[in-house]
Protein backbone atom coordinates (compact mmCIF):
# COMPACT_ATOMS: atom_id res chain seq x y z
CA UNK A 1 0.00 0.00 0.00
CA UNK A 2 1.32 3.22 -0.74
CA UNK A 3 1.37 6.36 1.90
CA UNK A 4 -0.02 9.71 1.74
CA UNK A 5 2.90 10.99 -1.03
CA UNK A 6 2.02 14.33 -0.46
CA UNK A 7 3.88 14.95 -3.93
CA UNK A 8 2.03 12.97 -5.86
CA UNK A 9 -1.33 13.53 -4.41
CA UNK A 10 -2.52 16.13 -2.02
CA UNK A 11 -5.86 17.47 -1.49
CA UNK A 12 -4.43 20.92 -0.36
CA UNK A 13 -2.25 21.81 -3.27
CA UNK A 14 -4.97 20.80 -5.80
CA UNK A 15 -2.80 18.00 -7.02
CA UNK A 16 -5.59 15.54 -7.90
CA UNK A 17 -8.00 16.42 -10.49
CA UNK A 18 -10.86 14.08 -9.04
CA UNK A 19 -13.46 12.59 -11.88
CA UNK A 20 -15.50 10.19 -9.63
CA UNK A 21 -16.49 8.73 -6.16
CA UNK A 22 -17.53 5.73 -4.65
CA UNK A 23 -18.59 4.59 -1.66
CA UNK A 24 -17.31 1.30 0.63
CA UNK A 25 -19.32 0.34 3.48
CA UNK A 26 -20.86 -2.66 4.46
CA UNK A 27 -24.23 -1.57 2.87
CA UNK A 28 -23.44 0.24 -0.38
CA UNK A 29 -19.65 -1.01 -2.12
CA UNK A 30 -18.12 -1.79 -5.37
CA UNK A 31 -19.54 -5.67 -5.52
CA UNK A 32 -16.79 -5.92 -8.82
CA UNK A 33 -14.00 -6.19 -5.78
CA UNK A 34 -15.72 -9.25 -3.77
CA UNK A 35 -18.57 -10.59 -2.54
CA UNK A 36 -18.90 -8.68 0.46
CA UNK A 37 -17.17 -5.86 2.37
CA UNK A 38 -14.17 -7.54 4.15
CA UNK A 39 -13.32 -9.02 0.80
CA UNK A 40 -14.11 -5.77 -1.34
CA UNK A 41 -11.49 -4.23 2.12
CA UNK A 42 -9.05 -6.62 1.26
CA UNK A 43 -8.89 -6.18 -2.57
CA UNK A 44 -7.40 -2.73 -1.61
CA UNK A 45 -5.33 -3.66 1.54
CA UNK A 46 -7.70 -1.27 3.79
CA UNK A 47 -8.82 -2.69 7.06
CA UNK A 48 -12.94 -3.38 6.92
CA UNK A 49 -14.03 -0.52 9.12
CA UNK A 50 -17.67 -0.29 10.74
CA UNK A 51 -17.90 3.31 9.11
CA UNK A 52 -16.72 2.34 5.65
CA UNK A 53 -14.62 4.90 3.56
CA UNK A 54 -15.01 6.77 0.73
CA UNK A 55 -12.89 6.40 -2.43
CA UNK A 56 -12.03 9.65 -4.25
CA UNK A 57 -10.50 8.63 -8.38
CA UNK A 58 -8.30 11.17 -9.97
CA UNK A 59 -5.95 12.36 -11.84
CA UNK A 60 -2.49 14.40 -10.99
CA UNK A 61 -0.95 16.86 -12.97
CA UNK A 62 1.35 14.03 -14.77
CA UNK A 63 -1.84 12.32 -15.76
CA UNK A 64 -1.41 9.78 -13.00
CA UNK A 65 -4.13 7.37 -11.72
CA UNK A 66 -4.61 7.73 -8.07
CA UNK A 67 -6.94 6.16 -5.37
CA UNK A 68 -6.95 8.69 -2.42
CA UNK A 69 -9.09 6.80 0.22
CA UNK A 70 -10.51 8.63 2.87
CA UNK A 71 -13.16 8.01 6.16
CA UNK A 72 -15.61 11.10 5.84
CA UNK A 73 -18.17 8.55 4.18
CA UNK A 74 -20.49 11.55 4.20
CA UNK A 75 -19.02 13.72 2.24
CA UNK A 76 -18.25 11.22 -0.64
CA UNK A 77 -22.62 10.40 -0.22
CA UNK A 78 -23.47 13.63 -0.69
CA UNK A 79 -20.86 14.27 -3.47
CA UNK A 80 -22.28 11.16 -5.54
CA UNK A 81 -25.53 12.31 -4.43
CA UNK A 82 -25.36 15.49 -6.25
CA UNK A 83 -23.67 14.74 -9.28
CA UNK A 84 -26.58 12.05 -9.75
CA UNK A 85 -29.00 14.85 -9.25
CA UNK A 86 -26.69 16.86 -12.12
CA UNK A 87 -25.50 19.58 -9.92
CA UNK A 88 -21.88 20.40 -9.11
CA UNK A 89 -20.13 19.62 -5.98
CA UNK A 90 -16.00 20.28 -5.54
CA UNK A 91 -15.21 17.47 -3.82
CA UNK A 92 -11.86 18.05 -2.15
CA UNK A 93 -11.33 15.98 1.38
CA UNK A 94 -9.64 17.34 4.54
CA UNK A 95 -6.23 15.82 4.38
CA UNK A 96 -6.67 14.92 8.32
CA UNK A 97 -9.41 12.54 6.07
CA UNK A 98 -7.17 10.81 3.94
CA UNK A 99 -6.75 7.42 4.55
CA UNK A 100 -4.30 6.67 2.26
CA UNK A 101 -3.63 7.19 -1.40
CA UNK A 102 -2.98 4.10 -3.69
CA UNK A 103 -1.67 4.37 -6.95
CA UNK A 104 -3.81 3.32 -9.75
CA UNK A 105 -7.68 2.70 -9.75
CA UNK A 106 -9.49 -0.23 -8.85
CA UNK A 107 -12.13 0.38 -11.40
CA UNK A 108 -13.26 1.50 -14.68
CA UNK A 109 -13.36 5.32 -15.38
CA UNK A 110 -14.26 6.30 -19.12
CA UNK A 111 -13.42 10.06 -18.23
CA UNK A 112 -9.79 11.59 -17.53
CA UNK A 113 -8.99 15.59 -16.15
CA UNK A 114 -9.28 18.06 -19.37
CA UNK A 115 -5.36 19.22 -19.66
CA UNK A 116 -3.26 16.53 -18.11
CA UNK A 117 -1.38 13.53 -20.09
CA UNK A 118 -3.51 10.39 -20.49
CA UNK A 119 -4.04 8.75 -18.01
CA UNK A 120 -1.17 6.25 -16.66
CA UNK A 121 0.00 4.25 -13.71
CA UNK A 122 2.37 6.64 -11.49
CA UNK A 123 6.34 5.75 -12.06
CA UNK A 124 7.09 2.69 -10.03
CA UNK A 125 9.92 4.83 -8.33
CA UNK A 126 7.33 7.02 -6.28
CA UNK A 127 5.12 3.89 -5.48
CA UNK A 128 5.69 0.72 -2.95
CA UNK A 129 2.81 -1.07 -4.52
CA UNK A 130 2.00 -2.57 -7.55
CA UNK A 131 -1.27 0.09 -8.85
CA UNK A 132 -5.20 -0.90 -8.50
CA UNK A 133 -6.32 -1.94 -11.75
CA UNK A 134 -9.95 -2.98 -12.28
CA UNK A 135 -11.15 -6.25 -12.35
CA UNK A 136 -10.93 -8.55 -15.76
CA UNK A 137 -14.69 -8.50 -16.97
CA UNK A 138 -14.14 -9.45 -20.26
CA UNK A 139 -14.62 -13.26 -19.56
CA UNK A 140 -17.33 -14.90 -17.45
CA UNK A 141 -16.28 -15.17 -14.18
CA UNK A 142 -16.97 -13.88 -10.43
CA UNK A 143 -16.17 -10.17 -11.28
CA UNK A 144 -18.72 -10.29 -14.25
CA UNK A 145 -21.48 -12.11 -12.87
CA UNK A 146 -21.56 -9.73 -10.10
CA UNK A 147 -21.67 -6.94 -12.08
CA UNK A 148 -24.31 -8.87 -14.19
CA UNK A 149 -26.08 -9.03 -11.20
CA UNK A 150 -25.58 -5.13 -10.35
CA UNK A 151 -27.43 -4.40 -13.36
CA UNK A 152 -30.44 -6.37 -12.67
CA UNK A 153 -30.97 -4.75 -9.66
CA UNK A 154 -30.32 -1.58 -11.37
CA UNK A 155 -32.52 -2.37 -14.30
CA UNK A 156 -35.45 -4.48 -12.38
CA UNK A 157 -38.57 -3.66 -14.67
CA UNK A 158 -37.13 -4.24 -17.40
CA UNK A 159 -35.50 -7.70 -16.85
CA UNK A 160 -39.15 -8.46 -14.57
CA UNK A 161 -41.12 -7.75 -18.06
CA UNK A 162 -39.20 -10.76 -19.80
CA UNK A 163 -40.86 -13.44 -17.74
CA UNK A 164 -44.12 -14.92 -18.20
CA UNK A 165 -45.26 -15.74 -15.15
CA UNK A 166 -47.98 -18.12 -16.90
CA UNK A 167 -43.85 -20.07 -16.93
CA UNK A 168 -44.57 -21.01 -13.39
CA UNK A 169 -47.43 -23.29 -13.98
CA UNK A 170 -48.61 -25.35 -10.68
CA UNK A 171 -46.52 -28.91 -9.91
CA UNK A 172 -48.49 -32.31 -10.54
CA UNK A 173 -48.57 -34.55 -7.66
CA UNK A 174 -47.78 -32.17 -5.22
CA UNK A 175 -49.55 -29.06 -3.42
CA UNK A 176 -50.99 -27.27 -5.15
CA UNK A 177 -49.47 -23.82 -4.24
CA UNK A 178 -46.00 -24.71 -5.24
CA UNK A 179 -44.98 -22.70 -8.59
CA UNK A 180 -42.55 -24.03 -11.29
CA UNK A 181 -42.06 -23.78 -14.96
CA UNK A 182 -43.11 -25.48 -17.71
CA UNK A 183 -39.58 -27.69 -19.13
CA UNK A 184 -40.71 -27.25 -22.72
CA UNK A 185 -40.34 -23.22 -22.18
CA UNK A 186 -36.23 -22.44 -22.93
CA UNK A 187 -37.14 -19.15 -24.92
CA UNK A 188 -34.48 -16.68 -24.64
CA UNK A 189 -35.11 -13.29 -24.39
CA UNK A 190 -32.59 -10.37 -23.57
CA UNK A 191 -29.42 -9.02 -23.37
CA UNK A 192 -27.62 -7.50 -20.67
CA UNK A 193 -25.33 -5.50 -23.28
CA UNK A 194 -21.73 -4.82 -21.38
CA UNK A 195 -22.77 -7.54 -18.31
CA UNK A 196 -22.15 -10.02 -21.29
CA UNK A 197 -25.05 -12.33 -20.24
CA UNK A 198 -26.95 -13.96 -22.85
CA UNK A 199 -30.53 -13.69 -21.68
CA UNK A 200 -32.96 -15.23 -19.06
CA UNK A 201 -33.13 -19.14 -19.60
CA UNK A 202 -36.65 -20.94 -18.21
CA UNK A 203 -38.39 -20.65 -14.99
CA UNK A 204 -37.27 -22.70 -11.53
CA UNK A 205 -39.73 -22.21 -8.25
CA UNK A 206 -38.19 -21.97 -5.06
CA UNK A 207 -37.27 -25.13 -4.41
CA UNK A 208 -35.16 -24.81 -7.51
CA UNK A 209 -36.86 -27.41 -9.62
CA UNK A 210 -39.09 -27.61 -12.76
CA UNK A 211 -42.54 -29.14 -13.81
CA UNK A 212 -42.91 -32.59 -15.23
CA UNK A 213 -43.52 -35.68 -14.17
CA UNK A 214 -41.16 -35.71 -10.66
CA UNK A 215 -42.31 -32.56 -9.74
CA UNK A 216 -41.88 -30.36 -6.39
CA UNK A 217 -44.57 -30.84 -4.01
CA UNK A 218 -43.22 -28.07 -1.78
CA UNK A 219 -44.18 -28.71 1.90
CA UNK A 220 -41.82 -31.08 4.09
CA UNK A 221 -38.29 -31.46 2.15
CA UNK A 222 -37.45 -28.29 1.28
CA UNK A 223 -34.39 -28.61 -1.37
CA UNK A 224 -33.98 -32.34 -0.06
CA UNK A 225 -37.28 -33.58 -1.99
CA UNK A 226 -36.61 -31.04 -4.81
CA UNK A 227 -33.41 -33.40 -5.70
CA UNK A 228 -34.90 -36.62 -4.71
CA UNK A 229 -38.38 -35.93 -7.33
CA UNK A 230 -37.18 -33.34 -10.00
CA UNK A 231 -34.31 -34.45 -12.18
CA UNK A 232 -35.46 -31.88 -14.45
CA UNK A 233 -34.39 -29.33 -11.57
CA UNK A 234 -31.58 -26.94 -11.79
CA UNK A 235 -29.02 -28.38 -9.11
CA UNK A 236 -27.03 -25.12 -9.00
CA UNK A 237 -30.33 -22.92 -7.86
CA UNK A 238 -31.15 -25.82 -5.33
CA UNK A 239 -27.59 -25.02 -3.87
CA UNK A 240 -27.80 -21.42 -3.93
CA UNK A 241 -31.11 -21.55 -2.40
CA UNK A 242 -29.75 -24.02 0.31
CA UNK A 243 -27.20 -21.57 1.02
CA UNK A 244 -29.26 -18.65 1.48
CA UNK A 245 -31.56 -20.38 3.67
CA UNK A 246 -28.13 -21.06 5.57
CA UNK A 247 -27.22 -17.42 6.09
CA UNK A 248 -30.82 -17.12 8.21
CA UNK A 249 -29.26 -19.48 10.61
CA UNK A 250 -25.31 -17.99 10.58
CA UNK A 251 -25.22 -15.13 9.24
CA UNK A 252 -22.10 -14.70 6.80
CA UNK A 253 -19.28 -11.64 6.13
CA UNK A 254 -20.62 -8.38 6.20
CA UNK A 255 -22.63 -6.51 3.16
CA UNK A 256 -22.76 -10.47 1.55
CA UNK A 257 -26.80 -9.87 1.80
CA UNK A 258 -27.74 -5.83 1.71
CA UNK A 259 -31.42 -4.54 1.17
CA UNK A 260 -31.71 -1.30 -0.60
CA UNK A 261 -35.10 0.74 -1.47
CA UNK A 262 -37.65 -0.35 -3.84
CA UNK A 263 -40.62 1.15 -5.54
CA UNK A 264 -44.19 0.78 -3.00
CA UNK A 265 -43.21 -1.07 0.27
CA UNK A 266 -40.95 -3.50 -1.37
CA UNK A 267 -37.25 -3.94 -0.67
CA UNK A 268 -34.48 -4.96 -3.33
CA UNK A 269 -32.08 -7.90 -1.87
CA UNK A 270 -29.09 -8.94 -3.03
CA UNK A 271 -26.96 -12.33 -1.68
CA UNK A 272 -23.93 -13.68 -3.17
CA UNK A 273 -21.56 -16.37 -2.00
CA UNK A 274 -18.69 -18.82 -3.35
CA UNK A 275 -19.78 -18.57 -7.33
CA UNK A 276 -22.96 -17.40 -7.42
CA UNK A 277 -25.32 -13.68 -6.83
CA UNK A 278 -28.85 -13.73 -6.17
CA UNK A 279 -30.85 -10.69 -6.99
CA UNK A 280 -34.65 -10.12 -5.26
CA UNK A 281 -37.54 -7.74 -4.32
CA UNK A 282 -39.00 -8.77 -1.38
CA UNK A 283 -43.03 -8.57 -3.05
CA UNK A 284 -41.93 -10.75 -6.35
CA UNK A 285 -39.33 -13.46 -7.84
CA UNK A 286 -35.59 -13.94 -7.51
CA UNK A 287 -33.07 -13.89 -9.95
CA UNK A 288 -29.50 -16.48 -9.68
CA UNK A 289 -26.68 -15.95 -11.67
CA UNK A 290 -24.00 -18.66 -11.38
CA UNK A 291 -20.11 -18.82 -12.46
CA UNK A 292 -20.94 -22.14 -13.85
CA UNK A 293 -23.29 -20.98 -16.08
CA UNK A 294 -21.76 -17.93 -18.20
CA UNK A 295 -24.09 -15.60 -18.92
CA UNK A 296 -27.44 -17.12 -17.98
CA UNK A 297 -29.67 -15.42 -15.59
CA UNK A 298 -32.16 -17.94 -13.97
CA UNK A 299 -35.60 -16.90 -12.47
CA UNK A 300 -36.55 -18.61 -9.34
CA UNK A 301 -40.13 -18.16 -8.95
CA UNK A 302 -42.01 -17.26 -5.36
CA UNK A 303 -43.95 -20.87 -4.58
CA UNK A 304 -45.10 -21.62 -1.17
CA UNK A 305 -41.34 -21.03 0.06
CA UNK A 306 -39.51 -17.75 -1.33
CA UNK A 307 -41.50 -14.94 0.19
CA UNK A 308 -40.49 -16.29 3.96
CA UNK A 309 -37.20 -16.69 2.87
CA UNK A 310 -36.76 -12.76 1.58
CA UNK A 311 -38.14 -11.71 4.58
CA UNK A 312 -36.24 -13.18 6.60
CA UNK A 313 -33.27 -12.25 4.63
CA UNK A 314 -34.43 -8.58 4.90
CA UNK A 315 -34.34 -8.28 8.74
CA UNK A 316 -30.93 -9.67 8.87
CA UNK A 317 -29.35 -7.12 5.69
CA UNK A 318 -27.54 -4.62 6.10
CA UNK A 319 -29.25 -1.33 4.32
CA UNK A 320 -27.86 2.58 3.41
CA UNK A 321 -27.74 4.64 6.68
């Protein structure tokens, strides 16, 4: 990690032209770095504070990339929360603030600072880290499904329109309340543009498997009976679900399940674990996307378990303070 150079970066000289902000805390953090906030922490060598930070991207007069990190969390909020509303806001942190300042950026920025060289690593010479670069997204992989997952949340109606939820047709031989979808329906519909996924592939219920002749009976079982009577299920959404279910009972690393606002009196949850992200509103269906399965975004349909499960999930989230 490099220290507070205050000759390569310092707040009170106007050294860093800054182009963006982002947040890291528990509730609200880039998920592109991890699956939750110690390991989005660790990706940039900064302890996993209660508070969070903020992270301030920029540019210094040579053009170079910096990180400055810093814990007023509140001004960074309203900063982002300004420049969202299209108003200006100088950002420019107290140097008693500044965490640290790494060189490089740990994500994406389409933008440099009018008037300075391109934008570049710092010299190795002035650094005693390697710099932050972002995240390889242009395969399938952990990085990409999150961010996959990022833009369902972001995008919700429009990804909600593309399922029929005629798709979850009532199970034979079982109760009657249980939802699933019809095996014959594989239709793909959708893109997810720079997320890279390919569309939304069939329907699964809650207990993760699919109509036909084996199917769910909900009830007693849970994911048990879903594997035991629907070959036709998706194993991979069983597991996810199975995990979820097992967060209720232990709860896992901070900011792995966060609830943020929705439209009405609905909540939008998001999970992830070891390979897979699950995206939900808390009055409708779930979304899994899965490392295994690049690109395919699976809808997991409410049945006679789901809506206990995301409300459950809820009270135990961390949300936005």
């Amino acid at each position: 990690m490099a220290g507070t150079d205050e000759n390569a970066v310092a707040a009170e000289d106007d050294a860093l032209y800054v182009l963006t902000a982002v947040l890291l805390t528990p509730a609200k953090f880039p998920s592109v770095l991890g699956d939750d906030y110690p390991e989005a922490c660790a990706a940039l060598g900064l302890a996993p504070l209660a508070d969070g930070y903020g992270l301030v991207l920029g540019q210094d007069g040579e053009g170079a990339r910096w990180t400055v990190v810093i814990d007023d969390v509140s001004l960074v909020a309203v900063a982002i929360a300004s420049w969202d509303c299209g108003m200006e806001y100088d950002l420019s942190p107290d140097e008693r603030t500044v965490v640290a300042a790494l060189p490089g950026w740990p994500l994406a920025v389409a933008v440099a600072a009018p008037g300075v060289p391109a934008p570049h690593d710092p010299a190795p010479e002035i650094v005693d880290s390697p710099a932050l670069c972002p995240p390889d997204t242009t395969t399938w992989g952990p990085a990409q499904r999150r961010l996959g997952a990022d833009e369902i949340a972001l995008q919700w109606a429009l990804w909600r329109e593309q399922i029929d939820d005629a798709e979850f047709a009532p199970a034979r031989g079982g109760a009657g309340d249980a939802e699933v979808a019809d095996p014959a329906s594989d239709d793909r519909v959708g893109s997810a543009g720079a997320t890279g996924m390919t569309g939304i592939t069939g329907g699964i219920d809650s207990e993760g498997g699919t109509d036909g002749e084996g199917g769910t009976s909900g009830g007693d079982g849970g994911a048990e009976k879903a594997e035991r009577e629907a070959p036709k299920g998706h194993s991979g959404v069983r597991r996810v679900l199975a995990e979820v279910r097992a967060y209720v009972d232990a709860p896992p690393p901070l900011g792995r399940v966060r609830s943020s606002f929705a439209p009405g009196d609905a909540r939008t949850l998001r999970a992830d674990g070891p390979g897979w992200s699950l995206v939900a509103r808390t009055d409708d269906i779930a979304f899994v996307l899965l490392d295994d399965e690049p690109g395919e975004v699976l809808p997991v349909g409410r049945g006679p378990e789901l809506p206990g499960l995301l409300e459950a999930l809820d009270k135990m989230a961390v949300r936005p303070l």
